[in-house]
C-alpha atoms as a PDB file:
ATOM      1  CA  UNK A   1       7.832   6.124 -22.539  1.00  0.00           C
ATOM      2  CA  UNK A   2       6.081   7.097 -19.482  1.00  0.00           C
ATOM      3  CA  UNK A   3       8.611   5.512 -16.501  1.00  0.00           C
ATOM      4  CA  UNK A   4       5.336   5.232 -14.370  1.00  0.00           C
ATOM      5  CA  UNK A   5       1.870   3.393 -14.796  1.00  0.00           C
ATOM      6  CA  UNK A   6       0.525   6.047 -12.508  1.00  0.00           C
ATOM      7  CA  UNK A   7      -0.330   9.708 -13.597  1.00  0.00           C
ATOM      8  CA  UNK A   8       2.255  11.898 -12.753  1.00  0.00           C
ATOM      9  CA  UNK A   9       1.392  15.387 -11.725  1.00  0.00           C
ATOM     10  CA  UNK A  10       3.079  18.253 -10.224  1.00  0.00           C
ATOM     11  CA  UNK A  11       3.673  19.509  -6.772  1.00  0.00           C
ATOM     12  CA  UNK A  12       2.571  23.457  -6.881  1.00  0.00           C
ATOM     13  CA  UNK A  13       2.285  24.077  -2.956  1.00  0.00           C
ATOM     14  CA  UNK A  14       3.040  22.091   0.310  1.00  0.00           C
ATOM     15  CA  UNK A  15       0.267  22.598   2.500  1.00  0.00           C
ATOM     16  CA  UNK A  16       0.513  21.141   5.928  1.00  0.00           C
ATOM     17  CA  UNK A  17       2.675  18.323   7.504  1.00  0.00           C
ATOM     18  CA  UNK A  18       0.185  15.240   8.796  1.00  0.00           C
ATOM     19  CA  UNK A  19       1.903  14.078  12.044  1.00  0.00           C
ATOM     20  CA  UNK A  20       1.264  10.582  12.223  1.00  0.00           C
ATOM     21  CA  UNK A  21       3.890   7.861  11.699  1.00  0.00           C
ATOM     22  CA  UNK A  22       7.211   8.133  11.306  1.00  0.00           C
ATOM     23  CA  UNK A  23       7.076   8.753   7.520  1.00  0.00           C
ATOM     24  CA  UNK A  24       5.915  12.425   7.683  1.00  0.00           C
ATOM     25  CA  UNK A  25       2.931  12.635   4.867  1.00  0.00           C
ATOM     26  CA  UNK A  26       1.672  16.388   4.036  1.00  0.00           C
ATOM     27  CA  UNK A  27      -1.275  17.693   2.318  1.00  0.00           C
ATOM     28  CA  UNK A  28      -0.342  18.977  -1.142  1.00  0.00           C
ATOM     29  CA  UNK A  29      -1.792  20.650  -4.190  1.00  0.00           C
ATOM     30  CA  UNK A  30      -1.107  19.523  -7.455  1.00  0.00           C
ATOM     31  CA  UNK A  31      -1.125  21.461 -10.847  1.00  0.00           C
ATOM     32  CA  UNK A  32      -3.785  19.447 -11.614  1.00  0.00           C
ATOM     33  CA  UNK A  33      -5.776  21.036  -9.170  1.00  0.00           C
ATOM     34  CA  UNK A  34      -6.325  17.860  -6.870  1.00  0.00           C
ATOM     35  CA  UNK A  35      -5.192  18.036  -3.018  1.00  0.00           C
ATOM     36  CA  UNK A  36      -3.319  14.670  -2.415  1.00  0.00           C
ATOM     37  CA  UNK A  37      -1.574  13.089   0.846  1.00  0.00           C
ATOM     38  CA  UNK A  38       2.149  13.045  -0.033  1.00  0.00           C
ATOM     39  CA  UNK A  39       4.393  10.181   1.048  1.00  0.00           C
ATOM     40  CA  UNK A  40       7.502  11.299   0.342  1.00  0.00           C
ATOM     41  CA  UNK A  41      10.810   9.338  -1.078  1.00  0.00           C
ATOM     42  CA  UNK A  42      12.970  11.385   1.251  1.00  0.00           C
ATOM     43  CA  UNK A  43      11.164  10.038   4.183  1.00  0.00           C
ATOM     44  CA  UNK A  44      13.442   7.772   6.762  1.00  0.00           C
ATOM     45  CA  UNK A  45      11.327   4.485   5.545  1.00  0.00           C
ATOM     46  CA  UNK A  46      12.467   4.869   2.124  1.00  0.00           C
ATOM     47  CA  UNK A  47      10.923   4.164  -1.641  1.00  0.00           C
ATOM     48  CA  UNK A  48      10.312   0.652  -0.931  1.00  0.00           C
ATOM     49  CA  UNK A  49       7.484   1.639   1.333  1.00  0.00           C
ATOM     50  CA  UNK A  50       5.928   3.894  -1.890  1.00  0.00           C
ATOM     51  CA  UNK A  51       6.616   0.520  -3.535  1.00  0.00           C
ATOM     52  CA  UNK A  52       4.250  -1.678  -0.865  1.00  0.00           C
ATOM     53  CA  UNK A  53       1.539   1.352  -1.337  1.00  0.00           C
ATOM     54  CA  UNK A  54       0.985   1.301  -4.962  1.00  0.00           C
ATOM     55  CA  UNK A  55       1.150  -2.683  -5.729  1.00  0.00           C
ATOM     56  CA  UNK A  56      -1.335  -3.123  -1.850  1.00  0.00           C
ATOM     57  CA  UNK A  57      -3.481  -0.896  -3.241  1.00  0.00           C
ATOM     58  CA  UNK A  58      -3.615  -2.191  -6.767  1.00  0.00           C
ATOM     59  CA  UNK A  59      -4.585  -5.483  -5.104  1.00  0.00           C
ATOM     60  CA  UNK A  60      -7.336  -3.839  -3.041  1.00  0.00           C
ATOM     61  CA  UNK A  61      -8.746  -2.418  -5.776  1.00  0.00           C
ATOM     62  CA  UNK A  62      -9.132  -6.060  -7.345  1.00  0.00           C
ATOM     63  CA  UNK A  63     -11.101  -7.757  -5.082  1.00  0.00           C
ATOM     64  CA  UNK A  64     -13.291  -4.280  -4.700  1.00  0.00           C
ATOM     65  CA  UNK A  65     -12.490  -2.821  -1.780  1.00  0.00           C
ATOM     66  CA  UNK A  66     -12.453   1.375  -1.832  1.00  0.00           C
ATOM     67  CA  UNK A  67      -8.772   2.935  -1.784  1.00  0.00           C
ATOM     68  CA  UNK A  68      -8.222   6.781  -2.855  1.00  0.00           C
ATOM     69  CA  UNK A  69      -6.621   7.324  -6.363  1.00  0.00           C
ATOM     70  CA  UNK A  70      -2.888   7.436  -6.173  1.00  0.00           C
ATOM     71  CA  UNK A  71      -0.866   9.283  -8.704  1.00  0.00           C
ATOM     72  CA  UNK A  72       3.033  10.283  -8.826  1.00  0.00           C
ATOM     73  CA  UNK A  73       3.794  13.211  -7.309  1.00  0.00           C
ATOM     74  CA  UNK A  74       6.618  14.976  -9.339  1.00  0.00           C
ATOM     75  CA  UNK A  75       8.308  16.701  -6.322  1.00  0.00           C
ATOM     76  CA  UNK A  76      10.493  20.369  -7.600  1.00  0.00           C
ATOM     77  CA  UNK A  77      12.902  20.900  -4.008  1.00  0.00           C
ATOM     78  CA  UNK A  78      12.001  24.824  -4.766  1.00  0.00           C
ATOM     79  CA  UNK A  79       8.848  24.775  -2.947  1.00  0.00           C
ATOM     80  CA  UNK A  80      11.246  23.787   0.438  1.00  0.00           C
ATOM     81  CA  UNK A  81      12.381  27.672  -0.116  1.00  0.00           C
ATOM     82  CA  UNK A  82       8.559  29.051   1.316  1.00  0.00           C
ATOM     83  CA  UNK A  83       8.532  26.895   4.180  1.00  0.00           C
ATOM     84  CA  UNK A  84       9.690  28.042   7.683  1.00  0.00           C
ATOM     85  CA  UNK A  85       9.923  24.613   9.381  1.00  0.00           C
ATOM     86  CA  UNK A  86      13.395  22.847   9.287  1.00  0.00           C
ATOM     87  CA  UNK A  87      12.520  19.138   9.550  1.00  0.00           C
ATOM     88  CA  UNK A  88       9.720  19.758   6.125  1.00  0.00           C
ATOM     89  CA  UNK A  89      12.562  21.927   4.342  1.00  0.00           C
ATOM     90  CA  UNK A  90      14.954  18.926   5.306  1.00  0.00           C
ATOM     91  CA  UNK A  91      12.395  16.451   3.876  1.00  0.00           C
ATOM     92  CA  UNK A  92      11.243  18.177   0.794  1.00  0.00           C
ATOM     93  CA  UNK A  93      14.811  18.603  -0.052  1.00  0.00           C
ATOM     94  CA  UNK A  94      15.391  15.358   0.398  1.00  0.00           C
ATOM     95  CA  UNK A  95      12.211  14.281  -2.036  1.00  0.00           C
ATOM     96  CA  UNK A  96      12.924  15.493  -5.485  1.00  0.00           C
ATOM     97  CA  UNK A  97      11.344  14.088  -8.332  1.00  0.00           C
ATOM     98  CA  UNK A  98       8.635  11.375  -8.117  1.00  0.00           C
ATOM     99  CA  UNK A  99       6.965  11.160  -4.623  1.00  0.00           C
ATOM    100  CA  UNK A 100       3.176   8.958  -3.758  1.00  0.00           C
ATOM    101  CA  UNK A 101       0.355  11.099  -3.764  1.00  0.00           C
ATOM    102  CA  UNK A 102      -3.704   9.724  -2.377  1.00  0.00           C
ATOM    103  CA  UNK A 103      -6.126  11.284  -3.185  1.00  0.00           C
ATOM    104  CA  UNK A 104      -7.433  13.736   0.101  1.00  0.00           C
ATOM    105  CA  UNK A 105     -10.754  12.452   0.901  1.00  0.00           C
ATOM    106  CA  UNK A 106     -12.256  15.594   2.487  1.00  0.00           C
ATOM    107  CA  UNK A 107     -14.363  15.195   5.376  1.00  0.00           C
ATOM    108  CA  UNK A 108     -13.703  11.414   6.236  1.00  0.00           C
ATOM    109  CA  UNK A 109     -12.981   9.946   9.474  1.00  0.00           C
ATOM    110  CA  UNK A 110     -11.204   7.106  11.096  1.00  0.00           C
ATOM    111  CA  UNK A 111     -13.154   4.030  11.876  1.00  0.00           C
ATOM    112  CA  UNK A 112     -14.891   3.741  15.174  1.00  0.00           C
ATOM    113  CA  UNK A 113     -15.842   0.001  14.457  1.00  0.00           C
ATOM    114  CA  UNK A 114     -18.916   0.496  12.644  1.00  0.00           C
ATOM    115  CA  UNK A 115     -18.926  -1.176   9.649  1.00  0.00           C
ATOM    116  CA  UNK A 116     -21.218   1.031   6.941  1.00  0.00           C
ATOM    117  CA  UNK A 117     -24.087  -1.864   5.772  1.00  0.00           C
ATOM    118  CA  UNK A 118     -24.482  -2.526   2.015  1.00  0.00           C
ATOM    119  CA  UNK A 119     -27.210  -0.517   0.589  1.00  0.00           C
ATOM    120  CA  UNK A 120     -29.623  -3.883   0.195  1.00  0.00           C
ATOM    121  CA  UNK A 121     -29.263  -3.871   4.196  1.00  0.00           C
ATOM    122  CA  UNK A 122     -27.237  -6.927   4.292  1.00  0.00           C
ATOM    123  CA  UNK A 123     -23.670  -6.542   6.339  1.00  0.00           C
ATOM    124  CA  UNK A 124     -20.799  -5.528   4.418  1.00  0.00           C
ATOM    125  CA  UNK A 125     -18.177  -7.816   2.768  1.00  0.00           C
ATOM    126  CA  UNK A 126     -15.613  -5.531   3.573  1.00  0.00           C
ATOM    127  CA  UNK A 127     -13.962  -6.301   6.589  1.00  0.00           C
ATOM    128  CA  UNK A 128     -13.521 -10.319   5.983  1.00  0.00           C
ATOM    129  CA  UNK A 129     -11.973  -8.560   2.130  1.00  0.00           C
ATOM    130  CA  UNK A 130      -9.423  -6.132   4.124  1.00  0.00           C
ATOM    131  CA  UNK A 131      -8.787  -9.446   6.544  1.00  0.00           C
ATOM    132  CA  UNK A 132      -7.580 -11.347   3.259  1.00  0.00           C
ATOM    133  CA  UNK A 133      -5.732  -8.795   1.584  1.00  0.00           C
ATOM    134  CA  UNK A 134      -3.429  -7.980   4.761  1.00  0.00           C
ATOM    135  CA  UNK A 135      -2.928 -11.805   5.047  1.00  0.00           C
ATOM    136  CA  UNK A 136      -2.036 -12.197   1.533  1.00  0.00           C
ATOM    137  CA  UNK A 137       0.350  -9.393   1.931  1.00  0.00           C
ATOM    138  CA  UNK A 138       1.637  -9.618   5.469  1.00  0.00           C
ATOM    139  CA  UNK A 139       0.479  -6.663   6.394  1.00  0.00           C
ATOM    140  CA  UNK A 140       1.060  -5.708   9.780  1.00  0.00           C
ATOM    141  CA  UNK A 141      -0.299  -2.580  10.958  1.00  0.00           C
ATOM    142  CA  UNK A 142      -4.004  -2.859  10.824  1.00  0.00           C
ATOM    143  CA  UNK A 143      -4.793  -2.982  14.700  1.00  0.00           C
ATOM    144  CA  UNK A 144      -7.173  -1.215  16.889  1.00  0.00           C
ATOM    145  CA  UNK A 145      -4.020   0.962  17.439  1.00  0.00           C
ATOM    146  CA  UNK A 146      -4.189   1.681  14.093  1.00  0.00           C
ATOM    147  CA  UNK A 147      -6.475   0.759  11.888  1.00  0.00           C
ATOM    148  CA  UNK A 148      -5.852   2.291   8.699  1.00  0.00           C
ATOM    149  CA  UNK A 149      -9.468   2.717   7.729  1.00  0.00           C
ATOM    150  CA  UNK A 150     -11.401   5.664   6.978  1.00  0.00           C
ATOM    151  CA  UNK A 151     -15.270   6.101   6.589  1.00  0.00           C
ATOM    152  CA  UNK A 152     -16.227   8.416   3.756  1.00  0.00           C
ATOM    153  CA  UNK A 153     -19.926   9.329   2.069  1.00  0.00           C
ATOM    154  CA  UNK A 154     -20.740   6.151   3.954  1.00  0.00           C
ATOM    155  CA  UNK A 155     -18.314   3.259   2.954  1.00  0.00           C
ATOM    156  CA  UNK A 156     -15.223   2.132   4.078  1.00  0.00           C
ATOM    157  CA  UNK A 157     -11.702   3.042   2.512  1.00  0.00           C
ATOM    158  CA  UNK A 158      -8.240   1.515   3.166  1.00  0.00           C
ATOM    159  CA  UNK A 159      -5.249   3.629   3.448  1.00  0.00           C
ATOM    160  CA  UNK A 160      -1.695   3.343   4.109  1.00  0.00           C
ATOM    161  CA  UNK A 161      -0.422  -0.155   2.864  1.00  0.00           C
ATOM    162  CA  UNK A 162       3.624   0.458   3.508  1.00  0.00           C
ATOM    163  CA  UNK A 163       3.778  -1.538   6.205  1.00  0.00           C
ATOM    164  CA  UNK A 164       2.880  -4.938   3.862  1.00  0.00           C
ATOM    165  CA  UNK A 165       5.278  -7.047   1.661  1.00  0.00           C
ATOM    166  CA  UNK A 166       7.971  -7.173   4.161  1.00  0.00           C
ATOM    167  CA  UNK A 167      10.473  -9.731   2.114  1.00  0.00           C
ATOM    168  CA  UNK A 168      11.434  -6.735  -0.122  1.00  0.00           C
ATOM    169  CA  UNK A 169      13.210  -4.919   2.984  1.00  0.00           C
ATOM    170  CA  UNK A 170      15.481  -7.820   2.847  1.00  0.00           C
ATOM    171  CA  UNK A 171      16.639  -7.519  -0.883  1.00  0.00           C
ATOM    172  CA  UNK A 172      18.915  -5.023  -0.334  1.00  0.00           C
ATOM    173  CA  UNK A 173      20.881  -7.511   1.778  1.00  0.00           C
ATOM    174  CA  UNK A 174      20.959 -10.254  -1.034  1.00  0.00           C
ATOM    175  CA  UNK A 175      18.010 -12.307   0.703  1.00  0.00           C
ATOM    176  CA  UNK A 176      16.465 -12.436  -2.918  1.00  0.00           C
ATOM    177  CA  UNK A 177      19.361 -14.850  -3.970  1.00  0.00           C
ATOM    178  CA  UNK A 178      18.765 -17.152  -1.654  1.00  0.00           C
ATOM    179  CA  UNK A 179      17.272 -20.363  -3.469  1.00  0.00           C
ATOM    180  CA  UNK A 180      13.225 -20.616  -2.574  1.00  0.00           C
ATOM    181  CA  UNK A 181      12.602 -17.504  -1.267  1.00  0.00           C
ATOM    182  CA  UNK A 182       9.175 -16.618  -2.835  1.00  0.00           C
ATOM    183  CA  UNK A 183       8.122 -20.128  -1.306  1.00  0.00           C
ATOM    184  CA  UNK A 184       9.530 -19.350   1.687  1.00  0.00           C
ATOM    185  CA  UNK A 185       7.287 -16.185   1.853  1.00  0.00           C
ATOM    186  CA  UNK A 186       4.304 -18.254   0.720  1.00  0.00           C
ATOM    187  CA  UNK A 187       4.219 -20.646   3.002  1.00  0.00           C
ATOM    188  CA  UNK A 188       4.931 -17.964   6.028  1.00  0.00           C
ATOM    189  CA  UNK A 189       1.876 -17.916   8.024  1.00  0.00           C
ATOM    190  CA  UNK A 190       0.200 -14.432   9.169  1.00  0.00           C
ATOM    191  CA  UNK A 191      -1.393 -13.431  12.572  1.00  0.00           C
ATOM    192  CA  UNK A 192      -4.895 -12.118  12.846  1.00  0.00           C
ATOM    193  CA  UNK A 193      -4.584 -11.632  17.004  1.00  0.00           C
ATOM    194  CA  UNK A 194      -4.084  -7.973  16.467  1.00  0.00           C
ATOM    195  CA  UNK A 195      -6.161  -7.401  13.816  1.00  0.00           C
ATOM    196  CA  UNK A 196      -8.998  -5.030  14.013  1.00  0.00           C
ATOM    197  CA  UNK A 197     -11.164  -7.300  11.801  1.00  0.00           C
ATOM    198  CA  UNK A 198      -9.800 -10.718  13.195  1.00  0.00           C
ATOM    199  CA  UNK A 199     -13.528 -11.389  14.627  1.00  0.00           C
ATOM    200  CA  UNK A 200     -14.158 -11.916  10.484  1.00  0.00           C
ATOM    201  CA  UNK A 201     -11.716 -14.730  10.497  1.00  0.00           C
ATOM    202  CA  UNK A 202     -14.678 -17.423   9.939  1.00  0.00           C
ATOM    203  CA  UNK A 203     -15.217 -15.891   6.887  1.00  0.00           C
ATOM    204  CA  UNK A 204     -12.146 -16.698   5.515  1.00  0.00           C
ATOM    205  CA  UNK A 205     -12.662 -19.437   3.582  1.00  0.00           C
ATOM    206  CA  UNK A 206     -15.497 -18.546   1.476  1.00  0.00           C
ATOM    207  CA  UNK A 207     -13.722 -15.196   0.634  1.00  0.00           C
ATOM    208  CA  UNK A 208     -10.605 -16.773  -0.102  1.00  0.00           C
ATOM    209  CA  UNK A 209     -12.271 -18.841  -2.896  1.00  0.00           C
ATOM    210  CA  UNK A 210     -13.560 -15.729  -4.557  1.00  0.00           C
ATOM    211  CA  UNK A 211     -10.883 -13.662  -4.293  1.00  0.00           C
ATOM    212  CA  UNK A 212      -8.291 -15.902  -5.724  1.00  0.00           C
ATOM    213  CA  UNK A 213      -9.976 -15.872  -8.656  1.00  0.00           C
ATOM    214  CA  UNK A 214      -9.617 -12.019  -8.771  1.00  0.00           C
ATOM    215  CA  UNK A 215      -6.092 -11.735  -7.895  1.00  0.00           C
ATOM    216  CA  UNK A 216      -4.548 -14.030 -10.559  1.00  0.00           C
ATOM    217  CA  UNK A 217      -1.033 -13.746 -11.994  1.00  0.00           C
ATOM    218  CA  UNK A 218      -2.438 -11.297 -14.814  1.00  0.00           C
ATOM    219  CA  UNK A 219      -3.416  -9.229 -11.969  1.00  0.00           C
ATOM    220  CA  UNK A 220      -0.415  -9.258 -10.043  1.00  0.00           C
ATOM    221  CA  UNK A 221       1.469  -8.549 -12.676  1.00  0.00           C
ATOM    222  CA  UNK A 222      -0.493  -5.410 -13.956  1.00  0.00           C
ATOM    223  CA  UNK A 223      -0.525  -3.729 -10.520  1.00  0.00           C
ATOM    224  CA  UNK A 224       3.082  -4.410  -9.975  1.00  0.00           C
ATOM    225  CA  UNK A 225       3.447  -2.516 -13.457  1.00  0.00           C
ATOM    226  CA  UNK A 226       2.371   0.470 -12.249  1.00  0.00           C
ATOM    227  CA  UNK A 227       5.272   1.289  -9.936  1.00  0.00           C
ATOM    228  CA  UNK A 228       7.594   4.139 -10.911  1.00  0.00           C
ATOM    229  CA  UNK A 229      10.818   2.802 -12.363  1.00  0.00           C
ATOM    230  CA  UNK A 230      12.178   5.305 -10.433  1.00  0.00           C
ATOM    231  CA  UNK A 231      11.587   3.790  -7.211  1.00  0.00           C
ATOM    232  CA  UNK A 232      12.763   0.472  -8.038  1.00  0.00           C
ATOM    233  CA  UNK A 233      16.290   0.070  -6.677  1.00  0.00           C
ATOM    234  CA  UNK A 234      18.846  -2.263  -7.784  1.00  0.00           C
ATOM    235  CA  UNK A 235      19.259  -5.074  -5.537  1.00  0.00           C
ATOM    236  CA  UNK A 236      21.567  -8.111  -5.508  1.00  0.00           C
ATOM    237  CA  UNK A 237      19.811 -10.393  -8.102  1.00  0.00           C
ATOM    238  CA  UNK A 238      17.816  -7.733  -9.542  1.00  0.00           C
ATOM    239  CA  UNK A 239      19.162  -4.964 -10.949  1.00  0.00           C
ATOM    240  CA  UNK A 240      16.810  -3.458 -13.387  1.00  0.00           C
ATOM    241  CA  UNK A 241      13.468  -2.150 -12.906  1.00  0.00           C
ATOM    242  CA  UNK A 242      11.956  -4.890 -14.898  1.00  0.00           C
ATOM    243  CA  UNK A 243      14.223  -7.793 -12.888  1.00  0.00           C
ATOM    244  CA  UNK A 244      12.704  -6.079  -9.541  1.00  0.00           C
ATOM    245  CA  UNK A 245       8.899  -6.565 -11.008  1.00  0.00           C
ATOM    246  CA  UNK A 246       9.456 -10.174 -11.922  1.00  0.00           C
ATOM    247  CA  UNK A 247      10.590 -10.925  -8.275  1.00  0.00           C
ATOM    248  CA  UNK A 248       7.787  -8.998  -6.892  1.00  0.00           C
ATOM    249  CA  UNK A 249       5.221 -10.782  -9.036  1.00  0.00           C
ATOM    250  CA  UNK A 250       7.596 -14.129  -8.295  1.00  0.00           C
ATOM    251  CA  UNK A 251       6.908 -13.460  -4.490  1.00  0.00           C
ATOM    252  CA  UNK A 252       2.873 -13.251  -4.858  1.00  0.00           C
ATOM    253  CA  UNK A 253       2.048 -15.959  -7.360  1.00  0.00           C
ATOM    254  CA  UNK A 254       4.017 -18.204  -4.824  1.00  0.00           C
ATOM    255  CA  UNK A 255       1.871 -16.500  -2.730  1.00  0.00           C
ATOM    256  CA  UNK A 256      -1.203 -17.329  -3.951  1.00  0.00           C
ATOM    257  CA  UNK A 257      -0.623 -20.534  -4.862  1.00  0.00           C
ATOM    258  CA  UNK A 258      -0.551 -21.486  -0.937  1.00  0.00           C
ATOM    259  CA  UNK A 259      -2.819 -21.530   1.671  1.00  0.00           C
ATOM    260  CA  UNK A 260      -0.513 -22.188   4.859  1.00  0.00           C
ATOM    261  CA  UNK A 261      -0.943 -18.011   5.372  1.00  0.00           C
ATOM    262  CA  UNK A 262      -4.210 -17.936   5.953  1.00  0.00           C
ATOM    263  CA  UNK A 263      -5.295 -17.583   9.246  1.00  0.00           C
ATOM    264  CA  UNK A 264      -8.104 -19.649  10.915  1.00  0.00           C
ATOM    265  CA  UNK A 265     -10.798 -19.097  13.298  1.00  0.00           C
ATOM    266  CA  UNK A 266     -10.263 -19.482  17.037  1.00  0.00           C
ATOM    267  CA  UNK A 267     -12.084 -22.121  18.462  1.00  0.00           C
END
């Protein structure tokens, strides 16, 4: 049985370190032939960030917004051997066997707040969409400061979701035995002041009705499927990777079935 929903392919070359965040992403090839952004499993944030990506971007692909194609990266420490920088040697060492790979999008650029119009002319959906996922899923690091957007061939693509689903971070300290914690999480409201969409914020409710419909418990569940066994740690009151999916999908049907995170218009 395949211990991953997502295709797994092989690492055949590290090609260049991406210094941005504290995470340390690099270009790769693949034996596959693809070029993918690594996140790597050694990395100081840990697999529970690889965790955020692939369920955040599962979601975002439900409710139609553009995210590259992720895949499992199977990692083989050799390749550290060819490269001449400690701290990538370190982290490649660090990041054998199944690492998060998205697709490179060659060409794109970050987001300069022009939002690409739909080709009928009318304005884009897309910005009061990314405002609803990061509510949904706490995410937090969506500002001006950085957005986590790119533009490519004209549209708009979402990147980098590890900084959503906060709770889990938590787990490891036996906050997932405490009685009511999905509802706790549901009912924990979510910011749009630093968001770089948070002028969409009217929007909100008529989005919100359509997307719900979208993201349903069949859909949570399938996305939360596709996580690599591998990077589901044991946690007090989980400690399989099928006990760790349950509480993940326990956290976001809670999560859906509130409304007291959605943020609201200023006045």
């Amino acid at each position: 049985m395949n211990p991953t929903g997502l295709p797994v392919v092989g690492v055949t070359r590290y090609v260049t370190p991406l210094r941005e965040g504290g995470s340390l992403p690099g270009i790769v090839e693949a034996d596959d032939l693809g070029t993918y952004v690594c996140k790597f499993r050694g990395a100081g944030q840990g697999v529970r960030v690889l965790v955020a990506e692939v369920i955040v971007a599962g979601l975002a692909e439900r409710i139609g917004l553009r995210t590259p194609r992720l895949v499992a990266l199977d990692l083989d420490p050799e390749i550290a051997r060819y490269e001449a920088d400690e701290e990538v040697q370190d982290l490649l060492n660090a990041s054998a066997g199944l690492n998060l790979g998205a697709d490179f999008l060659p060409g794109s650029f970050g987001f300069d707040g022009h939002v690409p119009p739909q080709k009928s002319g009318e304005p884009s959906l897309d910005p009061a969409r990314v405002l609803w996922l990061d509510a949904f899923v706490a995410n937090v690091d969506r500002s001006w400061r950085n957005p986590n957007l790119l533009l490519w061939h004209g549209n708009l693509w979402v990147i980098d979701h590890g900084a959503a689903l906060y709770f889990h971070h938590g787990w490891g300290g036996g906050s997932l035995l405490k009685e009511g914690a999905p509802e706790r999480f549901a009912a924990q409201p979510w910011s749009a002041d630093d968001h770089v969409f948070r002028e969409h914020a009217a929007e909100l409710p008529s989005v919100d009705a359509e997307l719900r419909i979208l993201v349903d418990s069949r859909a949570i569940s399938e996305v939360v499927a596709a996580v690599p066994d591998a990077w589901l740690e044991p946690v007090p009151g989980a400690e399989d990777p099928a006990a760790l999916r349950a509480a993940y999908a326990d956290f976001l049907t809670a999560r859906l079935g509130s409304t007291q995170w959605l943020p609201r218009a200023a006045a």
